[in-house]
Each structure stands twice: as C-alpha cells, then as structure tokens.
C-alpha atoms as a PDB file:
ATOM      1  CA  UNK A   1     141.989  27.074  41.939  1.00  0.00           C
ATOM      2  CA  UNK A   2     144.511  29.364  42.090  1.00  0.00           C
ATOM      3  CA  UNK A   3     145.612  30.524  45.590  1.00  0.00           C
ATOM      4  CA  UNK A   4     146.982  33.912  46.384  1.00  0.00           C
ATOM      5  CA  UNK A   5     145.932  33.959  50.545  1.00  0.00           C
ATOM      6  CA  UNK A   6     144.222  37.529  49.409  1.00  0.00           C
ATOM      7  CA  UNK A   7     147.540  39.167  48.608  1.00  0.00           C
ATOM      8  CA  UNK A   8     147.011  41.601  45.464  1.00  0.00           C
ATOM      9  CA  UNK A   9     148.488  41.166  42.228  1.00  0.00           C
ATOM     10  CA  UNK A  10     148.318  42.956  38.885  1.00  0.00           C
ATOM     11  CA  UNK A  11     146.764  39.526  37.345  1.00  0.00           C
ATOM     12  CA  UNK A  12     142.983  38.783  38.388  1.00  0.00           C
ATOM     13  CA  UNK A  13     141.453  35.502  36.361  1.00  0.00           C
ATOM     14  CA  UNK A  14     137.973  36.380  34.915  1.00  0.00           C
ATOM     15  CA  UNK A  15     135.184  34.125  36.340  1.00  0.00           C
ATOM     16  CA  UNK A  16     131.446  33.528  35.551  1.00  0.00           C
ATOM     17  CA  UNK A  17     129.832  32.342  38.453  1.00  0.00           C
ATOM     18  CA  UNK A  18     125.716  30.928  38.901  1.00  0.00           C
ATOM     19  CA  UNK A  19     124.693  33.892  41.236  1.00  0.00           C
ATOM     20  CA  UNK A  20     121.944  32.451  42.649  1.00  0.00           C
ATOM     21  CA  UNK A  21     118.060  33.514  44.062  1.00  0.00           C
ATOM     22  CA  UNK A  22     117.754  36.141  46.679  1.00  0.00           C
ATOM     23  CA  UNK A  23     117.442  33.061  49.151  1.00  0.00           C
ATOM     24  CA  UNK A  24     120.895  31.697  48.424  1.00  0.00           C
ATOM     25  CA  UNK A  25     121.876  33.347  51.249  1.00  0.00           C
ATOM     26  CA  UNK A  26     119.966  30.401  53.758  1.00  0.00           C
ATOM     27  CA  UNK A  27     121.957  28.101  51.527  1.00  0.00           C
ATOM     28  CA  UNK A  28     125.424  27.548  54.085  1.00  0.00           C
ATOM     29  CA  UNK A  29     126.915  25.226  51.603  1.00  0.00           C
ATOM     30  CA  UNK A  30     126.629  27.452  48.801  1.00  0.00           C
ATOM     31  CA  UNK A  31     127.727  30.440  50.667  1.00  0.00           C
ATOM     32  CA  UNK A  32     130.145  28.678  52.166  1.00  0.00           C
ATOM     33  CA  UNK A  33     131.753  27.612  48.658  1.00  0.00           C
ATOM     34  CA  UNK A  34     131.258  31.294  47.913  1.00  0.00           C
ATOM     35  CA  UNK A  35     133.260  32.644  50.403  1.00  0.00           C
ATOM     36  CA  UNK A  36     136.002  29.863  50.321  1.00  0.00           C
ATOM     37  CA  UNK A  37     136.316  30.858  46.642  1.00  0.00           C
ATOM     38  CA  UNK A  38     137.125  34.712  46.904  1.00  0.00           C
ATOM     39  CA  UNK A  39     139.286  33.695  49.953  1.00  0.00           C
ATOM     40  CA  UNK A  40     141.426  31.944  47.626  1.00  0.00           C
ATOM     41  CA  UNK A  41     141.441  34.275  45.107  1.00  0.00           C
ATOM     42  CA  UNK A  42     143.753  37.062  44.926  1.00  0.00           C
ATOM     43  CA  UNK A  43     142.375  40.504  46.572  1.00  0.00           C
ATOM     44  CA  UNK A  44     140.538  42.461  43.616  1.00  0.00           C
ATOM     45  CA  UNK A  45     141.283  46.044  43.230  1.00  0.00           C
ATOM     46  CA  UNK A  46     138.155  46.923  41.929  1.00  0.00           C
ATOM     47  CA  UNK A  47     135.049  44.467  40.586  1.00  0.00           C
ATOM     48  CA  UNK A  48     133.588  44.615  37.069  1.00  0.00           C
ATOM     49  CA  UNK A  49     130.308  42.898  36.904  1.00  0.00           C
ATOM     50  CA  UNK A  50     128.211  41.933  33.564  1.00  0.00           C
ATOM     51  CA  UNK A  51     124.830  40.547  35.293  1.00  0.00           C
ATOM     52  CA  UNK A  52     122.416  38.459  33.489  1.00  0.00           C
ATOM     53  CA  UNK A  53     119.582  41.194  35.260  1.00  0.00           C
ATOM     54  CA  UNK A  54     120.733  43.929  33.453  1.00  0.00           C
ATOM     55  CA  UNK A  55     120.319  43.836  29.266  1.00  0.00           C
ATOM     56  CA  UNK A  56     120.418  47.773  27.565  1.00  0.00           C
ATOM     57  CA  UNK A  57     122.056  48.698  24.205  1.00  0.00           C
ATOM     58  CA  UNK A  58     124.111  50.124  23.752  1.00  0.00           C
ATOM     59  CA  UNK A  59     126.191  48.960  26.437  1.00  0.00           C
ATOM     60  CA  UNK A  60     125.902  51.042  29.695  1.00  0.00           C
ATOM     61  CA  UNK A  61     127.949  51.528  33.289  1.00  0.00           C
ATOM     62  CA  UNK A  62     125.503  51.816  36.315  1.00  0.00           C
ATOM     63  CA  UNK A  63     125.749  54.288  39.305  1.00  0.00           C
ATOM     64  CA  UNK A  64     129.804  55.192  40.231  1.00  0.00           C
ATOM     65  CA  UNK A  65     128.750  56.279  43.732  1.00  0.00           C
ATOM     66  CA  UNK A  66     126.992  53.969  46.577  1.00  0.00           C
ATOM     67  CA  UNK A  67     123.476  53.824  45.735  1.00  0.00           C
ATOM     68  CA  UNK A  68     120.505  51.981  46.508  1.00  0.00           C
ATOM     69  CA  UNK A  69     120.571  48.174  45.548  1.00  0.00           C
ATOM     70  CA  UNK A  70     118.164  47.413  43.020  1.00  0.00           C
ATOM     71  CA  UNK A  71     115.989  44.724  44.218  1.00  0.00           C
ATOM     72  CA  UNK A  72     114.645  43.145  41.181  1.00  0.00           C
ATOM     73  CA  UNK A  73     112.480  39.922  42.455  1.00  0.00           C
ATOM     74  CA  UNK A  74     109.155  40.090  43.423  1.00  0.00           C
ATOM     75  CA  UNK A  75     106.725  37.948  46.278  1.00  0.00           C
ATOM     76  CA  UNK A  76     109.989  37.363  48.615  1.00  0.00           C
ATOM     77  CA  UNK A  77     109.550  37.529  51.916  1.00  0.00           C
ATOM     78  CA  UNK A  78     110.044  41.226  53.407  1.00  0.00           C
ATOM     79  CA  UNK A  79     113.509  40.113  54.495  1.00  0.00           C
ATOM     80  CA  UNK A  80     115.074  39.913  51.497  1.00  0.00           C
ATOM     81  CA  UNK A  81     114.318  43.617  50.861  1.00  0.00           C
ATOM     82  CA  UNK A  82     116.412  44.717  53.671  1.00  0.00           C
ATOM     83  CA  UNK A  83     119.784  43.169  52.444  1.00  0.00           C
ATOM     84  CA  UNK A  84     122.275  46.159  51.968  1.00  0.00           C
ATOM     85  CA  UNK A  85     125.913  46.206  50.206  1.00  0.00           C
ATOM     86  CA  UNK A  86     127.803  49.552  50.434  1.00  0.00           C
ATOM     87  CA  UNK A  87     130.380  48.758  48.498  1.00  0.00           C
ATOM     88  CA  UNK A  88     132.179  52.021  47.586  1.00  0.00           C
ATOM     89  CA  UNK A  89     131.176  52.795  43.744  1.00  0.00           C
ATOM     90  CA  UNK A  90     134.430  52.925  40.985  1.00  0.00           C
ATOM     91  CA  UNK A  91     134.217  56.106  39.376  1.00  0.00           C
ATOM     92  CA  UNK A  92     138.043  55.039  38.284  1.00  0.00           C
ATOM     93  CA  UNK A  93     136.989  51.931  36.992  1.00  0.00           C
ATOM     94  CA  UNK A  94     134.276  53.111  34.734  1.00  0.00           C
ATOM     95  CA  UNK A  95     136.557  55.860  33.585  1.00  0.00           C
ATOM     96  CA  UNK A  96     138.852  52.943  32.330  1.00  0.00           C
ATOM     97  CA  UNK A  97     135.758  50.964  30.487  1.00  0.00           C
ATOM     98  CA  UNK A  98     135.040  54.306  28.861  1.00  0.00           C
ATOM     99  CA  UNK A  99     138.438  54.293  27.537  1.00  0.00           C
ATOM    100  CA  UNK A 100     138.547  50.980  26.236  1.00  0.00           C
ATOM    101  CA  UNK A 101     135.084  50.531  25.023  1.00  0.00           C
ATOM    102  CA  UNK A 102     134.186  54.483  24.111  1.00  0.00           C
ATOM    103  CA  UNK A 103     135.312  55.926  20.946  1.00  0.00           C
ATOM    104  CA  UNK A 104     133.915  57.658  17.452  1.00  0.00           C
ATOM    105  CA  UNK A 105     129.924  57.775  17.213  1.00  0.00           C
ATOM    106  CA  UNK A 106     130.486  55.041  20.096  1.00  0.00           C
ATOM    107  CA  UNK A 107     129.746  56.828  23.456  1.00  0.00           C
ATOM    108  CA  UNK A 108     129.465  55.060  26.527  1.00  0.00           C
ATOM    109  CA  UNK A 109     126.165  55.735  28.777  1.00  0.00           C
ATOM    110  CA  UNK A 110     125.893  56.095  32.246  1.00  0.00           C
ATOM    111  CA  UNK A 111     122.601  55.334  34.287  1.00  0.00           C
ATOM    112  CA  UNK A 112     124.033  57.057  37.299  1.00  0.00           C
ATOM    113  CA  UNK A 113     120.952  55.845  39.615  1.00  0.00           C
ATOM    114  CA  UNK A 114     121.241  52.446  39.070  1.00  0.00           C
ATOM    115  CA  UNK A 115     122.072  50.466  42.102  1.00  0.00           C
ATOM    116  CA  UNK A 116     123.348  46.579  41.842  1.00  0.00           C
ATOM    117  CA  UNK A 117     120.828  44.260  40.897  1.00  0.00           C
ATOM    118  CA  UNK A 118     120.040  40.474  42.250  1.00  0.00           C
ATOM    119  CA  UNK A 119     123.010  39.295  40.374  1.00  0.00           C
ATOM    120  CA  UNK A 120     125.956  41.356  41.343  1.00  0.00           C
ATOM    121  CA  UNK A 121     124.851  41.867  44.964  1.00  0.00           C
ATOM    122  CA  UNK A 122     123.842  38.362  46.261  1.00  0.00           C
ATOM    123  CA  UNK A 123     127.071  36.276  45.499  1.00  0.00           C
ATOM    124  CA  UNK A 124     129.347  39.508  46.085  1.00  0.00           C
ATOM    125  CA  UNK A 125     127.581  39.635  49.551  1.00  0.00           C
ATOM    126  CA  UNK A 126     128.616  36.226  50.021  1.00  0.00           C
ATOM    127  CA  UNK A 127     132.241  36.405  48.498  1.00  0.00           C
ATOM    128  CA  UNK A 128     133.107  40.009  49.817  1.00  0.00           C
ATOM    129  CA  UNK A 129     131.003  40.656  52.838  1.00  0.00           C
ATOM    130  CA  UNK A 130     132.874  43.589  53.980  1.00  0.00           C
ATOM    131  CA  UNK A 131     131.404  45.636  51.003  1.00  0.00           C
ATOM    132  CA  UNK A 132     134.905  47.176  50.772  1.00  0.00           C
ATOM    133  CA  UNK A 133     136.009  46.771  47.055  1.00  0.00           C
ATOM    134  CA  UNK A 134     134.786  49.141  44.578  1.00  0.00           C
ATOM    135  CA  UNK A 135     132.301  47.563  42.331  1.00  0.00           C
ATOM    136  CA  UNK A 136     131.108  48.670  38.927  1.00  0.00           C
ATOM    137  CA  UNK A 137     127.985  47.097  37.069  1.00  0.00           C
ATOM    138  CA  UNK A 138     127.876  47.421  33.124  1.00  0.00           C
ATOM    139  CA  UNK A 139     125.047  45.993  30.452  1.00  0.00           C
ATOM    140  CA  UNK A 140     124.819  43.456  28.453  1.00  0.00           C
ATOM    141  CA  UNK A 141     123.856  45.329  25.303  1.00  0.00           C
ATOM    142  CA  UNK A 142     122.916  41.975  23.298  1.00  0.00           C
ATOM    143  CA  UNK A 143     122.890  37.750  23.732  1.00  0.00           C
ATOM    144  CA  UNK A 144     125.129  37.527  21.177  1.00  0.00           C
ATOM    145  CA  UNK A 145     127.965  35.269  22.027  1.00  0.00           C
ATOM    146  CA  UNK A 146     130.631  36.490  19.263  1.00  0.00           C
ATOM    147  CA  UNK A 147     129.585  40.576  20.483  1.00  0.00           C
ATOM    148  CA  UNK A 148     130.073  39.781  23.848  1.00  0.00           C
ATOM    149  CA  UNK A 149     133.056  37.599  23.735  1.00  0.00           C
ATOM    150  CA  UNK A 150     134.498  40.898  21.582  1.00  0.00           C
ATOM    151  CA  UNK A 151     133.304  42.991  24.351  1.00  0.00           C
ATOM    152  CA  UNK A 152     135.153  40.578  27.176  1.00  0.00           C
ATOM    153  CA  UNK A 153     138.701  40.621  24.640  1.00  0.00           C
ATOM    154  CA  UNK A 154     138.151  44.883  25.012  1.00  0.00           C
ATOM    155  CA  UNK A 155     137.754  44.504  29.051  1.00  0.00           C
ATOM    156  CA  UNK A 156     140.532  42.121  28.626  1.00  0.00           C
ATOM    157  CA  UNK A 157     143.122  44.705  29.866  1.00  0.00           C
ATOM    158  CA  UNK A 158     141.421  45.499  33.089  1.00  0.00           C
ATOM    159  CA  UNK A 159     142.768  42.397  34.623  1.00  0.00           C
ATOM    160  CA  UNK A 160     146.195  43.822  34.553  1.00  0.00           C
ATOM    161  CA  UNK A 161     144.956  46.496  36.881  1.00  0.00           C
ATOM    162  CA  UNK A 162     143.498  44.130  39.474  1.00  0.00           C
ATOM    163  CA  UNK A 163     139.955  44.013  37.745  1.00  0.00           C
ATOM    164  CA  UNK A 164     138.040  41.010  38.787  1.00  0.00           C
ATOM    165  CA  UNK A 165     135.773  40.563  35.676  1.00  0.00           C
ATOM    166  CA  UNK A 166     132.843  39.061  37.275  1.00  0.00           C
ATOM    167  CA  UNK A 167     129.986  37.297  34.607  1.00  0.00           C
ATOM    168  CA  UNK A 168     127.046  36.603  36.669  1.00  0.00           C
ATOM    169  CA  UNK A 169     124.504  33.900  35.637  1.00  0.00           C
ATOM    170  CA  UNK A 170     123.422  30.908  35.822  1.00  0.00           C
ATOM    171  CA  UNK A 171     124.842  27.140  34.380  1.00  0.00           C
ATOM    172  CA  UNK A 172     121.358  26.246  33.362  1.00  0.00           C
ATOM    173  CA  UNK A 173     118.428  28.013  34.154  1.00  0.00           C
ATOM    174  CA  UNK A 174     114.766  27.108  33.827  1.00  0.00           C
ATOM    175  CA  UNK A 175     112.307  28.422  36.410  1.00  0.00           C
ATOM    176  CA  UNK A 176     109.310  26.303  34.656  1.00  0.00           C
ATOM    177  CA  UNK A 177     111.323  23.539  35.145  1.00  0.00           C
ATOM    178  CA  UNK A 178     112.948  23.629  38.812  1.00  0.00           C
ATOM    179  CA  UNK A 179     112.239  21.075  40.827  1.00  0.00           C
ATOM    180  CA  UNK A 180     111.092  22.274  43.654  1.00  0.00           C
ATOM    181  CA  UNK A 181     111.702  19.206  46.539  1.00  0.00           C
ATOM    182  CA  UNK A 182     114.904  20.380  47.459  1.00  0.00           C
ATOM    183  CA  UNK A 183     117.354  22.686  46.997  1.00  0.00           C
ATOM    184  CA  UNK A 184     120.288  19.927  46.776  1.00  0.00           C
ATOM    185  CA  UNK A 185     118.126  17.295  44.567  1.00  0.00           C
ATOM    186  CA  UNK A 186     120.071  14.056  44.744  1.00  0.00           C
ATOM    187  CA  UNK A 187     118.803  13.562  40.891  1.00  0.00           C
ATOM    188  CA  UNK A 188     118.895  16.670  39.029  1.00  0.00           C
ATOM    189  CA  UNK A 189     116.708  16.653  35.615  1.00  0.00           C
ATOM    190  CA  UNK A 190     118.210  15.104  33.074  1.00  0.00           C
ATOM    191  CA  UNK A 191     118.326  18.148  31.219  1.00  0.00           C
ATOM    192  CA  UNK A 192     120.063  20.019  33.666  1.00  0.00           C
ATOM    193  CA  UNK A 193     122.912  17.011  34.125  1.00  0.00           C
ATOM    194  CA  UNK A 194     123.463  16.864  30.471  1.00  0.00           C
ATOM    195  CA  UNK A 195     124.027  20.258  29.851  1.00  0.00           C
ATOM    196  CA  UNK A 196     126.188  20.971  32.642  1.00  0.00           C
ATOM    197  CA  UNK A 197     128.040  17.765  31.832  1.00  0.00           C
ATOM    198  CA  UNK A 198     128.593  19.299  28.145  1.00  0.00           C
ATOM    199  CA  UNK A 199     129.504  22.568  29.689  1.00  0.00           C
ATOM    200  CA  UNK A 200     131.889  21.074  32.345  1.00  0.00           C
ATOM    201  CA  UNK A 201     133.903  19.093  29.208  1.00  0.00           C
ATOM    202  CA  UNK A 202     133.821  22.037  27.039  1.00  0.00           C
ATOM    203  CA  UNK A 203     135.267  24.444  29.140  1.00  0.00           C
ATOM    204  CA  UNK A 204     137.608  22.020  30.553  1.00  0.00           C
ATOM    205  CA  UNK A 205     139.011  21.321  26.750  1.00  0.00           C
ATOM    206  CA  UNK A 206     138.819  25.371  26.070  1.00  0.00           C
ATOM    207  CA  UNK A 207     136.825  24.582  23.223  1.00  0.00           C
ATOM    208  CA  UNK A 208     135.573  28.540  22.545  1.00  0.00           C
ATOM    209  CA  UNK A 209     134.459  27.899  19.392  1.00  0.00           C
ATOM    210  CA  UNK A 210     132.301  24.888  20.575  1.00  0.00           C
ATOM    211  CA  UNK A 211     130.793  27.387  23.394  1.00  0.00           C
ATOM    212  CA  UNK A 212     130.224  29.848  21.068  1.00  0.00           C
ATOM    213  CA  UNK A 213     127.741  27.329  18.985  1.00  0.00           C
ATOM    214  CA  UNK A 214     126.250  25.869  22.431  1.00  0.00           C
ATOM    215  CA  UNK A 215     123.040  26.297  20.748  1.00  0.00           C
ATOM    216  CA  UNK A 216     123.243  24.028  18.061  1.00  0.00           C
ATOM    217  CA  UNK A 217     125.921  21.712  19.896  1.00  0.00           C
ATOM    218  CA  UNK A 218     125.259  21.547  23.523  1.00  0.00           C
ATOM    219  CA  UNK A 219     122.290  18.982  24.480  1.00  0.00           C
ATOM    220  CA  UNK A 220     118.931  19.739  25.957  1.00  0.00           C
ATOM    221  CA  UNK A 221     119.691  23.281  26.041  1.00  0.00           C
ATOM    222  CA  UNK A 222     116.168  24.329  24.582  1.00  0.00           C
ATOM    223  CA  UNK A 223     115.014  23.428  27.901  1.00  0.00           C
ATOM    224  CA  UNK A 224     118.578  24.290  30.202  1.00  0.00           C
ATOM    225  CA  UNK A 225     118.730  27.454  28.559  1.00  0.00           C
ATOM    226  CA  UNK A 226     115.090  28.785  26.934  1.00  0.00           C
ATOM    227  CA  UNK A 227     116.151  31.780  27.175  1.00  0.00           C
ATOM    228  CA  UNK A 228     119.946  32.618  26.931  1.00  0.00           C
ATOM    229  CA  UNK A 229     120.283  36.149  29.396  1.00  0.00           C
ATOM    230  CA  UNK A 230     121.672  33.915  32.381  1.00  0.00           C
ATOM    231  CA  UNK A 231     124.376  31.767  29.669  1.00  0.00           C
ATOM    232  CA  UNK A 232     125.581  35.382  27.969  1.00  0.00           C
ATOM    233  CA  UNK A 233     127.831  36.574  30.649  1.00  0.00           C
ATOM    234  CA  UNK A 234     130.346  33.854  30.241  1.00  0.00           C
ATOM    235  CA  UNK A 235     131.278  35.368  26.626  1.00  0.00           C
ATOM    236  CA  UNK A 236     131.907  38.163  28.358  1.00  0.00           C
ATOM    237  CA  UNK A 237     134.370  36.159  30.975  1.00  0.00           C
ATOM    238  CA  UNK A 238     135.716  34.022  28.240  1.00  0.00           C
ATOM    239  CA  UNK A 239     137.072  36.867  26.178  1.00  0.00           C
ATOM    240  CA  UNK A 240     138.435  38.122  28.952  1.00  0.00           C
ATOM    241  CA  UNK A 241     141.173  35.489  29.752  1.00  0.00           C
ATOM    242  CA  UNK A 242     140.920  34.224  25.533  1.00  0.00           C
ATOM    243  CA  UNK A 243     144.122  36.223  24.611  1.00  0.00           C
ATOM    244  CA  UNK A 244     146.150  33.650  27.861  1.00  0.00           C
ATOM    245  CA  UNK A 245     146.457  30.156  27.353  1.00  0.00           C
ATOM    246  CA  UNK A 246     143.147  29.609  28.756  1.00  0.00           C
ATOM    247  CA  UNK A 247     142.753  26.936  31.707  1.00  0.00           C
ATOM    248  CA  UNK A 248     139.221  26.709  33.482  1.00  0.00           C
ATOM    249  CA  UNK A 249     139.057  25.857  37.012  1.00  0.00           C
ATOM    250  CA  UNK A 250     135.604  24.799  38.180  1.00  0.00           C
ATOM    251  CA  UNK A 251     134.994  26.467  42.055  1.00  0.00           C
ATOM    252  CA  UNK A 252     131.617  25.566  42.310  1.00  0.00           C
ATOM    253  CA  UNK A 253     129.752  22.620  40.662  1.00  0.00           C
ATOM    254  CA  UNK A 254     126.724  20.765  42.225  1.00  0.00           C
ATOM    255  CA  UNK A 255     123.159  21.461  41.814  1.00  0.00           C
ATOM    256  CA  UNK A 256     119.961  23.957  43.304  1.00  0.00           C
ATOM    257  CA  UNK A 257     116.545  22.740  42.719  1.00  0.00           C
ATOM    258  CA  UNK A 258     118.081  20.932  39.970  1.00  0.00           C
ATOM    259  CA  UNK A 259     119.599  24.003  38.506  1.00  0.00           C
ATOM    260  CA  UNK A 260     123.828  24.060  37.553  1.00  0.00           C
ATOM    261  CA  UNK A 261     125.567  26.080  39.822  1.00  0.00           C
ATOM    262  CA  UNK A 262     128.942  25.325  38.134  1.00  0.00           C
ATOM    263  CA  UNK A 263     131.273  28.593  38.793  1.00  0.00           C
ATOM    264  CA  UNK A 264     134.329  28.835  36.917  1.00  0.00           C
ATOM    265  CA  UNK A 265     137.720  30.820  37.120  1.00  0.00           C
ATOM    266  CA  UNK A 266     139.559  31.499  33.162  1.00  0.00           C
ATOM    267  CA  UNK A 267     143.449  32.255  33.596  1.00  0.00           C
END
C-alpha cells in the first residue's frame, strides 16, 4: 500500500473497492480497514466515483453542488435513511471530465439533482468522514469491459490533478446466494472463494486481458457475478492506471456473508 501520511501529490492510484450494504457501517472491522486505507493514501484533491448503482447511456455526471444523498435500498431500518455526507460538489472536476470525455455529436449530460447513491456514499463515509473533498459521481453508460476500460484510459489524466478515481462494487456479488449466518463466515461459498482467488492472482499478475475475458475464464462466476453491474467499475479503475506499469495492491480482502470484499489500489 502505498503511504503518503495524507500529504497531497499530483499522482493519486485508481482503486476499485467492494462498497458494501447500507449496514457496513455496524461492521468496525470493515470500517476500520476503510479508514486505515484512505489514511494511507495520499490526500485526494477531488473524488471521481463510477458506482455500480448508477448505469445511464450515454455516460452522465451527477449533481456539482451538495445535494440530497440518494438512498437507493429499500426495508432498512429508519436509521439508515438519516445518514448524511456534505461533501462539497466538484463543479471543476466535472468541467475536466467534460473535456476529456465531451467532444463532436458526443455531449456530456448532467443530471444536476442527483445526489450520491449507496455506493459512493457508504465507503466514502467511512474513508473520508469529514465530507470535505469534493466528490463527483458519473455513469456507467454500459457493462462492457473493453468501453469502460476505454472510458478509465480517457479519465486516465485526472490522476495527475489529484483525482482519486474511485470504482465502486463489489468482488463477487450474489444476494440469492449470501449466506446469511454471519457477516465474517469462517467458510465462504465455494463460489465466492474461487472467484476471488482467480481475481486476487489475476490482478496480482496484471493480466488485463485475462480480466477483460473474466466471463469465459474466471470460475464460478455465473453464480459470483450473475449479473456483472457490481464487477464493471474495475474496467473503469484498470484503465485508469493501464498506461503505468501497473502493480495492484490488495487493501481489503476477507469476506461478508460470504461475499469478496477484496479492495484494490492500481499504480
């Protein structure tokens, strides 16, 4: 993990992280790993997020002033409707993504009402609790690994302005399938291990192109991964630190009701 003590630098490493349930916040381990990850890295200018929670084509930015969070769960206690993050919004940042991604019969799209969802706002809670970095949330405007690894190589500049490109998902993810018992199952499902075992490898060996195919070549992943929303934001990451030498740090690894958490950092 790279260590910077919070000072800032021009050079931010992109990082997909498993963001978690509304409820990871009565988790203390996993918060705690949270927040002893952004302590170590380096102090963010601003925050790009691509959330598994929000799909539209063609790709859009959300809200560049502090709105609302958007609380996109349903049947949670009344609690969990309360949590606020008043981060300040990054009108600068999104005039940046418009720059890179905008251009000839390409305009970029602004919801301007739409708040954070479930995936930026739980772990950023956790990470930056002082809500005081400027965070921007964009779309995923397909699942398509190659589009959205193009679209991470485009952001890919952004980190040289102290843009922490944030992919938030999940390692596997299977709600049919959780096992319920306990959040820190001692034995995971089998199809959970073996996929996050392939995944761990993978990235470990930078193997892109081997990522890119995880649907033909990673194991089990009919049932890790049924449907691919909470995998697609690591394209996004993964372009994002493709044109470095790419090393993959794991922050996080462990399992939630038998779901991957692994969290990664791409330098």
């Amino acid at each position: 993990m790279i260590g910077m003590g919070g000072d800032r630098t021009s050079r931010i490493p992109a990082v997909f992280l498993s963001h978690g349930a509304p409820t990871l916040a009565d988790d203390d381990q996993w918060t705690g790993e949270l927040a002893a990850w952004a302590a170590n890295l380096a102090t963010p200018e601003s925050i790009l997020v691509v959330s598994a929670h929000w799909e539209a084509a063609p790709l859009m930015v959300g809200a560049t002033e502090t709105v609302p969070l958007l609380y996109d769960f349903y049947g949670f206690p009344e609690h969990y409707y309360g949590v606020t993050y008043e981060a300040p919004g990054a009108p600068a940042l999104a005039d940046s993504v418009g720059k890179l991604l905008a251009g000839p019969g390409q305009p970029l799209y602004q919801d301007r009402d739409r708040g954070l969802d479930h995936g930026a706002y739980v772990p950023l809670v956790e990470m930056y609790p002082e809500a005081d970095i400027p965070v921007l949330q964009v779309s995923m405007p397909t699942l398509d690994p190659a589009e959205l690894f193009d679209i991470g190589r485009t952001l890919a500049p952004l980190r040289d302005e102290g843009v922490l490109i944030l992919g938030s998902g999940f390692s596997t993810h299977n709600l049919r399938e959780m096992n319920m018992a306990a959040p820190a199952a001692s034995a995971p499902p089998t199809w959970s291990s073996e996929f996050d075992d392939w995944l761990d490898r993978t990235l470990a060996a930078g193997e892109i192109d081997e990522l890119m195919d995880f649907q033909v070549k990673a194991p089990a992943v009919s049932l890790a991964h049924p449907r691919t929303e909470h995998f697609a934001p690591l394209f996004v990451a993964l372009g994002a630190a493709a044109d470095d030498s790419l090393e993959v740090d794991t922050a996080i690894d462990g399992f939630w009701y038998g779901l991957s958490k692994r969290s990664v950092q791409m330098t």
